[in-house]
N, C-alpha and C. Protein backbone atom coordinates (compact mmCIF):
# COMPACT_ATOMS: atom_id res chain seq x y z
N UNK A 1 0.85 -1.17 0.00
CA UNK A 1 0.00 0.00 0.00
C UNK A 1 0.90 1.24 0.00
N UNK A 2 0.85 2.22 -0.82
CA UNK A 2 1.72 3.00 -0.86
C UNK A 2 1.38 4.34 0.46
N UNK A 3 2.24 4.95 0.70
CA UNK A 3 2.65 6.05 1.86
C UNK A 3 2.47 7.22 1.09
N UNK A 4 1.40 7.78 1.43
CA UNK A 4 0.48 9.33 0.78
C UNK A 4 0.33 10.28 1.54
N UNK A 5 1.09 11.21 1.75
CA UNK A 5 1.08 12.17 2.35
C UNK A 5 0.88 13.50 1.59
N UNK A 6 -0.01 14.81 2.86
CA UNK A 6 0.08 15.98 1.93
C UNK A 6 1.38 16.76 1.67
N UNK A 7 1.73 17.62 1.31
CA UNK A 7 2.88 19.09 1.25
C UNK A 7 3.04 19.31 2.49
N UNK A 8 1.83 19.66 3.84
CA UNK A 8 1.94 19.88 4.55
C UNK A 8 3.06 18.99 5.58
N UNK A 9 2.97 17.92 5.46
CA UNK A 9 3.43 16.98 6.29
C UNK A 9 5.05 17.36 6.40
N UNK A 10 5.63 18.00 5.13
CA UNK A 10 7.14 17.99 4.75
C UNK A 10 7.76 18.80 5.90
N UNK A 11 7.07 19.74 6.09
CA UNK A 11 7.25 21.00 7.25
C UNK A 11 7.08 20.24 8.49
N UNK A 12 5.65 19.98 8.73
CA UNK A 12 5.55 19.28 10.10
C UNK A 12 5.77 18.29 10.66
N UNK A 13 5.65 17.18 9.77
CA UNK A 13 6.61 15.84 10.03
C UNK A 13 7.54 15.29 9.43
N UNK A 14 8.70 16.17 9.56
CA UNK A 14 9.72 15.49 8.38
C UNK A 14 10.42 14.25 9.12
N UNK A 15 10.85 14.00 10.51
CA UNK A 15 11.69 13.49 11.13
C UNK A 15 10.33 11.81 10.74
N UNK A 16 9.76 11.90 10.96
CA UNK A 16 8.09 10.67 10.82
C UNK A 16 8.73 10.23 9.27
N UNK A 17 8.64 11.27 8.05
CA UNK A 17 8.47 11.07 6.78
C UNK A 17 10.21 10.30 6.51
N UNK A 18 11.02 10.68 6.59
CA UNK A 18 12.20 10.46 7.14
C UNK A 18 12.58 9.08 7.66
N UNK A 19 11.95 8.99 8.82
CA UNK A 19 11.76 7.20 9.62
C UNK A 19 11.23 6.34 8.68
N UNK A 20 9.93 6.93 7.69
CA UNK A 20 9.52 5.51 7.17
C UNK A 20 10.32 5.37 5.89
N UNK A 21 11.02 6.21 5.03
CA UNK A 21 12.16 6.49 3.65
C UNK A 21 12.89 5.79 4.12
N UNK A 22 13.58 5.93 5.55
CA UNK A 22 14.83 5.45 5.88
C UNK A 22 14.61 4.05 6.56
N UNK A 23 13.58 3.41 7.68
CA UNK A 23 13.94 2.58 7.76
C UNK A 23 13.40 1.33 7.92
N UNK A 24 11.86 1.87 6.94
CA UNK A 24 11.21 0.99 6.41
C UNK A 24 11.44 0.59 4.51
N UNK A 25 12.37 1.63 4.22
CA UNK A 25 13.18 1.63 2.54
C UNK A 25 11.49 1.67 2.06
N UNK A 26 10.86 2.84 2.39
CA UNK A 26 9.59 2.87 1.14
C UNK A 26 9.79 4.07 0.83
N UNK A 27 8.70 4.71 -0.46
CA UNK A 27 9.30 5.74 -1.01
C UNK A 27 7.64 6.48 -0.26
N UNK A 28 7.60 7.97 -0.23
CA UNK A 28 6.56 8.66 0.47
C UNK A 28 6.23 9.49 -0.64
N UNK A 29 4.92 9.02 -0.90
CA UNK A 29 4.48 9.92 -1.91
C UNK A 29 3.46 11.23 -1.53
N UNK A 30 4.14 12.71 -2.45
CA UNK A 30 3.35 13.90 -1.70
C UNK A 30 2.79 14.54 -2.56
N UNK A 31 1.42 15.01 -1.74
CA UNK A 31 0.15 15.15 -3.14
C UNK A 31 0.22 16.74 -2.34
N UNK A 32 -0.24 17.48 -3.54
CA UNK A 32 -0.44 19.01 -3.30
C UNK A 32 -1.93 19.58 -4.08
N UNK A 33 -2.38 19.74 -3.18
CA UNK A 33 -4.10 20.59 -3.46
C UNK A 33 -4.55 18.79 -4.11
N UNK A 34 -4.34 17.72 -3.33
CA UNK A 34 -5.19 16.38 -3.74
C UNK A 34 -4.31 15.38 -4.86
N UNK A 35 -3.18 16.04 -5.29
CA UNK A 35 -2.63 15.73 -7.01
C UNK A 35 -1.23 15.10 -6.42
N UNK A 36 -1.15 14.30 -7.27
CA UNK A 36 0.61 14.16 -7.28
C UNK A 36 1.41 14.98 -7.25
N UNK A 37 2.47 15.23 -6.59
CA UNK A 37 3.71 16.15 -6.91
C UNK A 37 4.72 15.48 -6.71
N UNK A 38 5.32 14.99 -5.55
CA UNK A 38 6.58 14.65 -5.27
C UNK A 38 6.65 12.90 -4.54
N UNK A 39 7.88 12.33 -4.78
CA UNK A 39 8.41 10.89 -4.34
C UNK A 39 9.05 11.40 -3.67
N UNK A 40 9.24 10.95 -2.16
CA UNK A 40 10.10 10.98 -1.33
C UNK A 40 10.74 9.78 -0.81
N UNK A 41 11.85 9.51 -0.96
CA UNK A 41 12.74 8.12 -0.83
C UNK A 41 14.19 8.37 -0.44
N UNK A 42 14.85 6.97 0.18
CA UNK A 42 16.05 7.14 0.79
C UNK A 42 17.23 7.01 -0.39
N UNK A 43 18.31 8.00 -0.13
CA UNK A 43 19.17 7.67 -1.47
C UNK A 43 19.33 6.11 -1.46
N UNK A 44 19.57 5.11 -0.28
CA UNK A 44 19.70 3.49 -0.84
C UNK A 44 18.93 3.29 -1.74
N UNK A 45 17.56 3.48 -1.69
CA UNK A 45 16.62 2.46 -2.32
C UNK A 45 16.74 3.40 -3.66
N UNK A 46 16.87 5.09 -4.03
CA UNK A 46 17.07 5.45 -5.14
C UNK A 46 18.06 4.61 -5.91
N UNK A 47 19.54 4.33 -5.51
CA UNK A 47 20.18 4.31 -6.14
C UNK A 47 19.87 2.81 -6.25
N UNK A 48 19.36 2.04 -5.41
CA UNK A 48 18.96 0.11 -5.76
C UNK A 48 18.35 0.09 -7.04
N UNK A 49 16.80 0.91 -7.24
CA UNK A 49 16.38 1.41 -8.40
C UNK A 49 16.71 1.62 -9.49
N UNK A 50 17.89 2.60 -9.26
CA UNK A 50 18.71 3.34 -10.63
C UNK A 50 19.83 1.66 -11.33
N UNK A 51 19.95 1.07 -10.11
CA UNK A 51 21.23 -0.21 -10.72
C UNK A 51 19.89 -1.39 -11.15
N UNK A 52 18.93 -1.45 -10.47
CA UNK A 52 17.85 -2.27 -11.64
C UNK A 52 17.46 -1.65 -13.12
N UNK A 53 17.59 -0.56 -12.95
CA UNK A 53 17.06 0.44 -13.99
C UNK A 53 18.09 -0.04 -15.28
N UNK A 54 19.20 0.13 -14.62
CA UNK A 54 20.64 0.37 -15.63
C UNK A 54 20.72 -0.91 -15.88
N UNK A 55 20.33 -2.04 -15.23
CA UNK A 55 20.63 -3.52 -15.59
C UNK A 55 19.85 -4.22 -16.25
N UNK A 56 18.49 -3.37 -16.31
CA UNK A 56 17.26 -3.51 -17.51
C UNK A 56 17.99 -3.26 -18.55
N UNK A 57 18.04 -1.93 -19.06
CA UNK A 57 18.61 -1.31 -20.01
C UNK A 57 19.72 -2.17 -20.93
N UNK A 58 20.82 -2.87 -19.91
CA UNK A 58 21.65 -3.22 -20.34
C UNK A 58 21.50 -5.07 -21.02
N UNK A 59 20.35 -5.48 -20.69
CA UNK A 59 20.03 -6.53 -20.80
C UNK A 59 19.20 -6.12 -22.58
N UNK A 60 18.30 -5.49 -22.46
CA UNK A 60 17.47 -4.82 -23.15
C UNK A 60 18.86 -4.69 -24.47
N UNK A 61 19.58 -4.11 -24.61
CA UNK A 61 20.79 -3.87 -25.35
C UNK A 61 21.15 -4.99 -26.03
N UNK A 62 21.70 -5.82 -25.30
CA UNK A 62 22.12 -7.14 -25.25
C UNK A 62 21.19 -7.99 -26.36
N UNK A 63 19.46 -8.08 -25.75
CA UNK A 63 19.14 -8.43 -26.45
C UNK A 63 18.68 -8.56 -28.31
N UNK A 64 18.97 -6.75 -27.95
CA UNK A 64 18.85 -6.06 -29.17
C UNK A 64 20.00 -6.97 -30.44
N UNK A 65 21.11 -6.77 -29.91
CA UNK A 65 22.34 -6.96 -30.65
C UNK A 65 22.63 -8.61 -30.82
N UNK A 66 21.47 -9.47 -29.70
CA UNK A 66 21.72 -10.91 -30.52
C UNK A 66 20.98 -10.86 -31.08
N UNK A 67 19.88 -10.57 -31.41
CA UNK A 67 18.83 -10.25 -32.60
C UNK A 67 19.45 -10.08 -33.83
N UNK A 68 19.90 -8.63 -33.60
CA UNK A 68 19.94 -8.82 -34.99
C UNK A 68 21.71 -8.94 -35.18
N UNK A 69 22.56 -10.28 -33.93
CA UNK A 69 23.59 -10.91 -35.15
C UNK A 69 23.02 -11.97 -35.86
N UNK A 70 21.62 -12.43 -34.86
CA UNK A 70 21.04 -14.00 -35.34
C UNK A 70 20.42 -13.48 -36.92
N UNK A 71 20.08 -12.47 -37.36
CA UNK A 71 19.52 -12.01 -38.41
C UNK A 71 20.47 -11.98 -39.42
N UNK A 72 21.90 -11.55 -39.15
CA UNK A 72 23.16 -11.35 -39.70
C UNK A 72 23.35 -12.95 -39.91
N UNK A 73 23.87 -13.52 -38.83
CA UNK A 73 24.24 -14.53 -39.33
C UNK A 73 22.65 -15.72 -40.73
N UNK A 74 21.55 -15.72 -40.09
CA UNK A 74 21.03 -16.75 -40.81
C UNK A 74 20.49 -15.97 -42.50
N UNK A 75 21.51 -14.81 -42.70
CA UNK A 75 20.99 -14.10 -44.07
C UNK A 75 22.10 -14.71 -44.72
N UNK A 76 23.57 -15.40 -43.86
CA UNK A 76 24.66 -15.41 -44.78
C UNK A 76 24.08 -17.15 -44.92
N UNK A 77 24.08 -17.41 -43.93
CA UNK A 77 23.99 -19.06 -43.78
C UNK A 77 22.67 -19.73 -44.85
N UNK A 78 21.91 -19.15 -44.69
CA UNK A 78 20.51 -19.36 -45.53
C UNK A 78 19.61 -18.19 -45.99
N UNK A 79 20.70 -17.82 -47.43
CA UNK A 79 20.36 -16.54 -48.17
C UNK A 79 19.61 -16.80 -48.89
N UNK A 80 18.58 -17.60 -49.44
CA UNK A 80 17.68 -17.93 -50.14
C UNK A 80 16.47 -18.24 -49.48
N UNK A 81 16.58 -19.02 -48.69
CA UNK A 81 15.46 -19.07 -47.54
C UNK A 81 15.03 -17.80 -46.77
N UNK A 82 15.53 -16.86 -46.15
CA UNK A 82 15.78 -15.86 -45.61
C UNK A 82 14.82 -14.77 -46.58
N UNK A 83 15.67 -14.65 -47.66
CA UNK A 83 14.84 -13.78 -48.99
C UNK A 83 13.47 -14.39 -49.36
N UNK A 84 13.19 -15.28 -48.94
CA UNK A 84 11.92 -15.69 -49.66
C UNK A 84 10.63 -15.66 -49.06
């Protein structure tokens, strides 16, 4: 269940907002006039995020480039089949 707090809270309970970022590792989300505005989270769990993020990406890449050597290679291997 995510942690929803208003704008107000930033001022009046930061040390609270703070305890649960830090040492429950959730991120605190802060709504202004009812709306989304801001994620509030501990740099650990940002940066845990950012190295899943980057290890998507890099997988994602990866897959890209055996694609298309498997495309490379089965155009040389079976150039007639391939074309047809």
């Amino acid at each position: 269940m995510p942690i929803i707090r208003p704008v107000s809270d930033l001022r009046n309970k930061t040390p609270e907002i703070e305890e649960i970022c830090i040492k429950e590792q959730k991120p605190v989300f802060i709504t202004k006039n009812g709306n989304g505005h801001l994620v509030i989270m501990s740099q650990q769990l940002f940066e845990e995020q950012q190295a899943l993020l980057d290890l998507e990406q890099q997988s994602t890449v990866e897959i890209i480039k055996y694609r298309c050597w498997r495309k490379i290679v089965n155009r040389q291997a079976f150039p007639k089949i391939v074309e047809a």
